[in-house]
Protein backbone atom coordinates (compact mmCIF):
# COMPACT_ATOMS: atom_id res chain seq x y z
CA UNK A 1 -13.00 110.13 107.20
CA UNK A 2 -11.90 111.29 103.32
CA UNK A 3 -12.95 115.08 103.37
CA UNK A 4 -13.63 116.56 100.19
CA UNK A 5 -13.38 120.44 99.76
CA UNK A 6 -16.10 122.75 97.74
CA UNK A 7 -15.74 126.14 97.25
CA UNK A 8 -18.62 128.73 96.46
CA UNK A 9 -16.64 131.82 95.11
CA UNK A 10 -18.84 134.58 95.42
CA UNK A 11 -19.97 134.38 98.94
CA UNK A 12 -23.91 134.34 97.41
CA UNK A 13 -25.64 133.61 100.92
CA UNK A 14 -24.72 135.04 104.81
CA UNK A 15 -25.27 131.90 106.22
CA UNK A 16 -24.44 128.29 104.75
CA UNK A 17 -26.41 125.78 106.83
CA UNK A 18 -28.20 124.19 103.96
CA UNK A 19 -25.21 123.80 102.13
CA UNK A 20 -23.31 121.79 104.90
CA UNK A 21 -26.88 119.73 105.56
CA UNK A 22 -27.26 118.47 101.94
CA UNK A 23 -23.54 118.03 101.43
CA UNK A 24 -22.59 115.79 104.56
CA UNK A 25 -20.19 115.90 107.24
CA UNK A 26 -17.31 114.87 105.18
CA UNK A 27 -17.60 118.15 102.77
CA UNK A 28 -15.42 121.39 103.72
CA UNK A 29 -17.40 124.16 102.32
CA UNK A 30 -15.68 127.18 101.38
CA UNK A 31 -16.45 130.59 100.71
CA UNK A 32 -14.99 133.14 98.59
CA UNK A 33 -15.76 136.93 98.28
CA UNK A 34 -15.04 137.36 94.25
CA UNK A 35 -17.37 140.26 92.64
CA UNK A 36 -16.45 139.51 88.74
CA UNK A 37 -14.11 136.58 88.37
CA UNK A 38 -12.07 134.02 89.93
CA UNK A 39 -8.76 135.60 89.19
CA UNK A 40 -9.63 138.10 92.56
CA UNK A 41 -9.53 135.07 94.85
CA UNK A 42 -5.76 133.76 96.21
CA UNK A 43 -4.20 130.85 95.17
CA UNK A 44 -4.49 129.20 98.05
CA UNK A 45 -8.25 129.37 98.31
CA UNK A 46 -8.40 127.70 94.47
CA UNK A 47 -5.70 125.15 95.26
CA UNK A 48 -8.21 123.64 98.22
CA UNK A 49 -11.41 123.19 95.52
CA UNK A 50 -12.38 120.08 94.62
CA UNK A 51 -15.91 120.92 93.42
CA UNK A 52 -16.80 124.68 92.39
CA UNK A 53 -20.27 126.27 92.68
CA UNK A 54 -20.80 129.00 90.63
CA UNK A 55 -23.87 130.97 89.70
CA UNK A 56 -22.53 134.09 87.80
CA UNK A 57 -18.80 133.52 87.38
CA UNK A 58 -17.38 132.48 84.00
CA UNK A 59 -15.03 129.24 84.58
CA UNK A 60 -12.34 129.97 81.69
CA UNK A 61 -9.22 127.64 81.05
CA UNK A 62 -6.85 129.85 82.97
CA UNK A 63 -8.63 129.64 86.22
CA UNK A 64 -9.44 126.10 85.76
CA UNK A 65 -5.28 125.39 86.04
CA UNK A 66 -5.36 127.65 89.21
CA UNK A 67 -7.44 124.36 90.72
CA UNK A 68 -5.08 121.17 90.37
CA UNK A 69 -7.61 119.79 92.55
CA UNK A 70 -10.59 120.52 90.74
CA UNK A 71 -12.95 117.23 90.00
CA UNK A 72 -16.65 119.06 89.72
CA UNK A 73 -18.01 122.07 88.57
CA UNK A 74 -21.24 122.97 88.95
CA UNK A 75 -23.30 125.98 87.19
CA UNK A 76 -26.13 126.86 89.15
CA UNK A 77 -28.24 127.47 86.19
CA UNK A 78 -29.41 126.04 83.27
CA UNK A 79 -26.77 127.79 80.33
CA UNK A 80 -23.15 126.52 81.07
CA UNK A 81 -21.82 128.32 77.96
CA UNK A 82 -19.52 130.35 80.87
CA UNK A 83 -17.84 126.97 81.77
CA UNK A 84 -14.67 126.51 79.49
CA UNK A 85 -15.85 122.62 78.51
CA UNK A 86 -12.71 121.90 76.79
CA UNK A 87 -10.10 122.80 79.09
CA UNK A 88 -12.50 120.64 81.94
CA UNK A 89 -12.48 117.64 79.74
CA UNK A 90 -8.53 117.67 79.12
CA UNK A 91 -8.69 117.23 83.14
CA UNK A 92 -11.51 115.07 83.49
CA UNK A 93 -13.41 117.41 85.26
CA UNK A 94 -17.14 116.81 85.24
CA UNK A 95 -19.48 120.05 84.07
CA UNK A 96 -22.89 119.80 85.79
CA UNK A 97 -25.60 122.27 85.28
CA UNK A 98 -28.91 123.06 87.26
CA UNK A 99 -31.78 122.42 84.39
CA UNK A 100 -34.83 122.10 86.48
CA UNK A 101 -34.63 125.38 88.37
CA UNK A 102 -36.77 127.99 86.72
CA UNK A 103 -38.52 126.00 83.72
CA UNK A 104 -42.20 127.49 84.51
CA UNK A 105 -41.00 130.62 85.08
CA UNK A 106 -38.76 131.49 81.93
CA UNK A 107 -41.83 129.46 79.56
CA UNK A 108 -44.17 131.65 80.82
CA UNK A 109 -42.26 134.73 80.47
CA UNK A 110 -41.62 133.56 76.72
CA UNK A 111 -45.26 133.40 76.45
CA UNK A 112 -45.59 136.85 78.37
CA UNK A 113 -43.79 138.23 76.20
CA UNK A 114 -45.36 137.20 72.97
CA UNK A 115 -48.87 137.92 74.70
CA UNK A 116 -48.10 141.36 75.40
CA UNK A 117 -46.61 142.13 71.82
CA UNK A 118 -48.68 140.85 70.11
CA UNK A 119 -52.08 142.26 72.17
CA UNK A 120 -50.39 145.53 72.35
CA UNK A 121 -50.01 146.28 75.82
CA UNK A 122 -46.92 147.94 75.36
CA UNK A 123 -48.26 150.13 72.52
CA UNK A 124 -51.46 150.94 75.08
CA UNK A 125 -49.06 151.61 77.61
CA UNK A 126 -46.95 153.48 75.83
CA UNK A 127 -49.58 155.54 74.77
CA UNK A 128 -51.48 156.29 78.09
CA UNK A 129 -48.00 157.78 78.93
CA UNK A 130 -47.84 160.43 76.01
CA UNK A 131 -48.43 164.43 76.32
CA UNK A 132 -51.93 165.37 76.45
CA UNK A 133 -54.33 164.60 74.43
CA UNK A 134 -53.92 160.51 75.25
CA UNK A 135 -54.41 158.51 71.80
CA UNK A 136 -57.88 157.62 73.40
CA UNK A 137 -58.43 154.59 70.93
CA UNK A 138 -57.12 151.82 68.81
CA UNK A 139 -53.87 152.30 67.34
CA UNK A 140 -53.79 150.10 64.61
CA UNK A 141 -50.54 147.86 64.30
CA UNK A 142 -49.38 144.58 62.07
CA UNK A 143 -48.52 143.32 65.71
CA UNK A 144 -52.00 142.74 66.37
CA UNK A 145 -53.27 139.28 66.16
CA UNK A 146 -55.95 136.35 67.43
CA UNK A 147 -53.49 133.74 68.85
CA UNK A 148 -55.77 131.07 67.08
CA UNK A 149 -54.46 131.92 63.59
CA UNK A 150 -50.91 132.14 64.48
CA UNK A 151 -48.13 129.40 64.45
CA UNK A 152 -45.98 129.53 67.73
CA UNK A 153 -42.72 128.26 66.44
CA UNK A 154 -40.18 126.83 69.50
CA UNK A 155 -36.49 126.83 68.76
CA UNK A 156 -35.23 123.97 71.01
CA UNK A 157 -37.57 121.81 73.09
CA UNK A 158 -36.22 120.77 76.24
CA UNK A 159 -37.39 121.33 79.40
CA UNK A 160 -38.10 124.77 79.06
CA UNK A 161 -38.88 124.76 75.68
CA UNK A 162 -41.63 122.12 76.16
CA UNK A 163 -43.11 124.12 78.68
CA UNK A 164 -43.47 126.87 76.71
CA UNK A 165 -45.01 124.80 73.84
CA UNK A 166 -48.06 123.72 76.25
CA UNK A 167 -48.42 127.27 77.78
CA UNK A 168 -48.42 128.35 74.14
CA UNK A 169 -51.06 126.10 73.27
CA UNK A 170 -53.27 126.72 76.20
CA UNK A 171 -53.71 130.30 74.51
CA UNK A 172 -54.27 129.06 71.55
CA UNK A 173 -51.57 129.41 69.12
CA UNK A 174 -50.83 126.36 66.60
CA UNK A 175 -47.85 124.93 68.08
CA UNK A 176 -44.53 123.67 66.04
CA UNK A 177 -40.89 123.16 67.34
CA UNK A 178 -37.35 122.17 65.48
CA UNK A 179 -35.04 120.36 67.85
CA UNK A 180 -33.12 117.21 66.12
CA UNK A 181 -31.72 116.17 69.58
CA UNK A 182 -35.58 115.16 70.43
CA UNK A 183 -36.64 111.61 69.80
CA UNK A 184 -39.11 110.63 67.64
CA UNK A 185 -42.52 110.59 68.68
CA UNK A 186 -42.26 113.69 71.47
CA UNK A 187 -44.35 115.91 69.69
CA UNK A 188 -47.15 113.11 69.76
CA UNK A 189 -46.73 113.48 73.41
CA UNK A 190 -47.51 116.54 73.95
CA UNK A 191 -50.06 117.11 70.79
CA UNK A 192 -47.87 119.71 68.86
CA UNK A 193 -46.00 119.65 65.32
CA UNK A 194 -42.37 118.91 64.77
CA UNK A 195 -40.93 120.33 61.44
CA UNK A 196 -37.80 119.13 59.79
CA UNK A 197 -35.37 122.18 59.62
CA UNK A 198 -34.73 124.93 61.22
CA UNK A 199 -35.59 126.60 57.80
CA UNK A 200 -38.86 124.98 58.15
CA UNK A 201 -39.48 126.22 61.23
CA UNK A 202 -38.93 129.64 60.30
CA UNK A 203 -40.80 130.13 57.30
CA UNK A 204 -43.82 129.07 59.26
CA UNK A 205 -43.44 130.76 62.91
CA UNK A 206 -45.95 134.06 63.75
CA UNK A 207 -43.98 133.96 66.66
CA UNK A 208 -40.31 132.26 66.64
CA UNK A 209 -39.38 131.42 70.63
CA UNK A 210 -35.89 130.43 71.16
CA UNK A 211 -34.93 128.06 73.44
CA UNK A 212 -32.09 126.56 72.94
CA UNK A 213 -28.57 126.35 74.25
CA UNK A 214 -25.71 128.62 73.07
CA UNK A 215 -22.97 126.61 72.00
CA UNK A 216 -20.48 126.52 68.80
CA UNK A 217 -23.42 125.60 66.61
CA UNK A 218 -26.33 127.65 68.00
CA UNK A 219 -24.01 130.53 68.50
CA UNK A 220 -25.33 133.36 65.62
CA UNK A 221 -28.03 130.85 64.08
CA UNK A 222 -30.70 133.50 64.14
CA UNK A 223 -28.73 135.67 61.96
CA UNK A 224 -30.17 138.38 59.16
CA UNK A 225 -31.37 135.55 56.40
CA UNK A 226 -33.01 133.36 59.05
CA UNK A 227 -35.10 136.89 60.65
CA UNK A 228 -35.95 137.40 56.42
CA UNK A 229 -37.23 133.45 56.31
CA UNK A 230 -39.71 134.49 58.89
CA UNK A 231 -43.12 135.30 57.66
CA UNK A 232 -44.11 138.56 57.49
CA UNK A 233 -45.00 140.89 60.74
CA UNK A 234 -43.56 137.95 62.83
CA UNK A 235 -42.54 138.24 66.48
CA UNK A 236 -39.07 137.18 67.37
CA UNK A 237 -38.93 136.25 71.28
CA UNK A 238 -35.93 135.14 73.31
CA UNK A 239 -35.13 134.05 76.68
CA UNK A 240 -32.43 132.09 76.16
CA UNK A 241 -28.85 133.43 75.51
CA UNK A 242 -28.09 136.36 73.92
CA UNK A 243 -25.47 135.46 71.17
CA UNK A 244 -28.04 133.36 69.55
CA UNK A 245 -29.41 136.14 67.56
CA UNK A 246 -27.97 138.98 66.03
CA UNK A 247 -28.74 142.10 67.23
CA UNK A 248 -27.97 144.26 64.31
CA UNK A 249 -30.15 141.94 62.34
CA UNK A 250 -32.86 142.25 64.43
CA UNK A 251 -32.46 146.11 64.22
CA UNK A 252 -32.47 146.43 60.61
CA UNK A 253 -35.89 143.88 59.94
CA UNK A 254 -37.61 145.64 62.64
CA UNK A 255 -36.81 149.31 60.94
CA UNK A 256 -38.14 147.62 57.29
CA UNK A 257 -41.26 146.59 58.85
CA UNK A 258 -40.77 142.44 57.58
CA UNK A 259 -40.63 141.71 61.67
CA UNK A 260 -43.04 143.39 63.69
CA UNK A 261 -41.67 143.15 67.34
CA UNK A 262 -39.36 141.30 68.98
CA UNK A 263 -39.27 140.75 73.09
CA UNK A 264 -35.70 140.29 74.56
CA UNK A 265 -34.96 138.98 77.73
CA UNK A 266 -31.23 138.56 76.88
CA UNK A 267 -28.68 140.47 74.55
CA UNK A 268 -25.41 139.29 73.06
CA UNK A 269 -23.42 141.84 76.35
CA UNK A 270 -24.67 141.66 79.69
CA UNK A 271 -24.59 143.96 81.05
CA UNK A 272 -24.28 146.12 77.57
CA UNK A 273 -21.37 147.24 76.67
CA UNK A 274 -20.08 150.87 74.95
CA UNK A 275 -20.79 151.51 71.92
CA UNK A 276 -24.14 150.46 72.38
CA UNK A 277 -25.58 148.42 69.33
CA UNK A 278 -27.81 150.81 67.29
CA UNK A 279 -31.25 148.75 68.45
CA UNK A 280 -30.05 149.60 72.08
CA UNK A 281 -29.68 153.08 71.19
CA UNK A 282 -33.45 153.35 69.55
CA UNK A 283 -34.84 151.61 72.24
CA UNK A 284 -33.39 154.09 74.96
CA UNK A 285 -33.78 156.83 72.79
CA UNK A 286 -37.62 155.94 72.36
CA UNK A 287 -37.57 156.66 68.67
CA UNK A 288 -41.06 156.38 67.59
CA UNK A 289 -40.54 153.74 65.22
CA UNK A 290 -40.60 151.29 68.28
CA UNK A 291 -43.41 152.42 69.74
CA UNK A 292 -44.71 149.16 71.43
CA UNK A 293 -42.46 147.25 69.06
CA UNK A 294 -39.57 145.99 71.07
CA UNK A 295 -39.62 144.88 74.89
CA UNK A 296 -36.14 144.19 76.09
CA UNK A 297 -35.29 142.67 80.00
CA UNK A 298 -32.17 142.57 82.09
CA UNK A 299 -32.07 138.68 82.18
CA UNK A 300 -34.83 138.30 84.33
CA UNK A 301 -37.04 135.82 83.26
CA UNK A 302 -35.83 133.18 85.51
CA UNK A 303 -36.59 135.84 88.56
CA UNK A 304 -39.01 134.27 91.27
CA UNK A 305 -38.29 134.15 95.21
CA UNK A 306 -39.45 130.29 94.38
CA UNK A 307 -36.56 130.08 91.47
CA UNK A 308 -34.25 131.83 93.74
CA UNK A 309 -34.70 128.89 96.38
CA UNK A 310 -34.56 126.21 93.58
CA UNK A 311 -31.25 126.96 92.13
CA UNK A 312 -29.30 127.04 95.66
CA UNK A 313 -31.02 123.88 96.90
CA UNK A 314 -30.64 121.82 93.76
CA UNK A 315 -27.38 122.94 93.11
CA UNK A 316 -26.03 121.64 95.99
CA UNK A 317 -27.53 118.32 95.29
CA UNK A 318 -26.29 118.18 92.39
CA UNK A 319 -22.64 118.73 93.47
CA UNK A 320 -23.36 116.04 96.80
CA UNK A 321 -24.19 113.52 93.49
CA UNK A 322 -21.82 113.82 91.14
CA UNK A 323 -18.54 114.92 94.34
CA UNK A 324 -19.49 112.81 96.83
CA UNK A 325 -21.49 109.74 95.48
CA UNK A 326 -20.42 109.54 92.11
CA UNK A 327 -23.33 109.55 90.53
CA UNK A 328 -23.87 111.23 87.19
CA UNK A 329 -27.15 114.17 88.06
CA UNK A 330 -26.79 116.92 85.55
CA UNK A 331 -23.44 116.09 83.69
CA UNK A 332 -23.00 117.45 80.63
CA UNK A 333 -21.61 115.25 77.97
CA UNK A 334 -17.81 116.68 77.12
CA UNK A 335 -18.79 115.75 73.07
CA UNK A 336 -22.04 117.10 71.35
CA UNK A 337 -21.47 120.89 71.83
């Protein structure tokens, strides 16, 4: 019997019984203990891998030639922008990602965090927490506003992005998305607008939710002009990738007042990075000009025990398709980035 070999680098679970049970008897599953990277594992363990597994690991060309072996790598997750895509294509190596672990969770967290800006429960809660006497009443803010007469404008409609155009909708908001990789006729489908441009898009989203991959093109898109195209006392949410938007941007059209929050699930360095980025520092600092302004999580909107479960089982399957029956679940196309 042909036995192929898999490694999982970072030793993620004690015990690997579902792994061997979806893979097959004729898959060697091996385990590495790397904290960071896959330079702290020994040639001889990279040598071995056929298909690699990796959930937090970056997968850069230099590593990649450590694995002459190497047919299939598979990012647990939905972002493979950690995957050097170039230097697997030169090989033939097949990137595979995991993009139906975690959809309902990171939508609704989009949607959380829109909700909670723009209701001002972090304002409220904010305040409760002040010295005595508690601001006891409305604090008026340009955050503040009926979902009904607000445009909820989606940056990237896949998966994820559709569901958080009909969780959107379900509170209300008028719903519009920019993605020119969807066919025509998807926003009939699910009873929302589709605009044009990404220009478009902006100068018409109360609330601009960004879902979309990072790659070459997407990389910096939401940059200083595009945050000025949006209407004013807008809400800039992301829970995609970081990069995507320009944190100093975002810092300066927050302090002028043109944006009125923004909720952050993911910054350009994770985990950040010295010199902190001035926004960073405010928000830390709690400087009272973003007082119930700014929400920012540690990459977390993914985080269920449910998602947790999803992203090691499917995973797997994915690599048992693609390694060992040849199938094509979850490859990402080497052109398009």
């Amino acid at each position: 019997m042909l036995v192929l070999t898999v490694l999982e680098p970072e030793g993620l679970y004690p015990d690997t019984e579902l792994e061997r049970r979806i893979l097959g008897p004729g898959v060697r599953l091996l385990q590495g203990n790397a904290k960071t990277s896959l330079a702290e594992l020994p040639d001889a363990l990279l040598a071995e891998a056929e298909g690699l597994m990796t959930l937090r690991m970056a997968v850069p060309a230099d590593q990649i030639a450590r694995m002459p072996k190497l047919r299939v790598v598979v990012r647990m997750g939905v972002g493979y922008d950690r995957v050097d895509r170039v230097a697997c294509a030169a090989r033939g190596i097949k990137v595979c990602n995991v993009p139906d672990y975690g959809t309902m969770e990171v939508a609704e967290f989009a949607v959380l965090l829109a909700l909670s800006l723009r209701r001002g429960l972090l304002l409220y809660h904010d305040g409760m927490r002040q010295a005595a006497p508690i601001p006891w009443a409305v604090q008026p803010s340009t955050l503040h506003r009926r979902q009904q007469v607000q445009r909820f404008g989606i940056l990237g409609l896949g998966r994820i992005g559709t569901a958080a155009a009909l969780r959107a909708k379900a509170f209300g908001y008028e719903v519009a998305f920019f993605d020119p990789y969807q066919p025509n006729g998807w926003e009939r489908a699910l009873g929302i607008g589709r605009v044009r441009s990404l220009e478009a898009l902006l100068e018409q989203s109360d609330v601009l939710s960004i879902h979309c991959p990072l790659t070459r093109t997407t990389r910096g898109l939401i940059d200083e002009a595009a945050l000025w195209r949006l209407p004013r006392n807008a809400v800039l949410v992301n829970t995609a990738r970081g990069p995507i938007v320009d944190l100093d941007a975002v810092e300066r059209v927050l302090r002028d007042g043109h944006l009125a929050g923004a909720g952050l699930d993911v910054i350009p360095d994770e985990p950040p990075q010295q010199p902190e980025p001035a926004l960073r520092r405010a928000y830390r600092a709690r400087e009272p000009w973003l007082a119930g302004r700014l929400v920012i999580t540690p990459h977390i909107a993914f985080h269920t025990p449910e998602a947790w479960d999803d992203i090691r089982r499917l995973g797997v399957e994915t690599m048992r398709d693609v390694l060992v029956d040849g199938l094509s679940t979850n490859v990402i196309p080497p052109e398009g980035d």
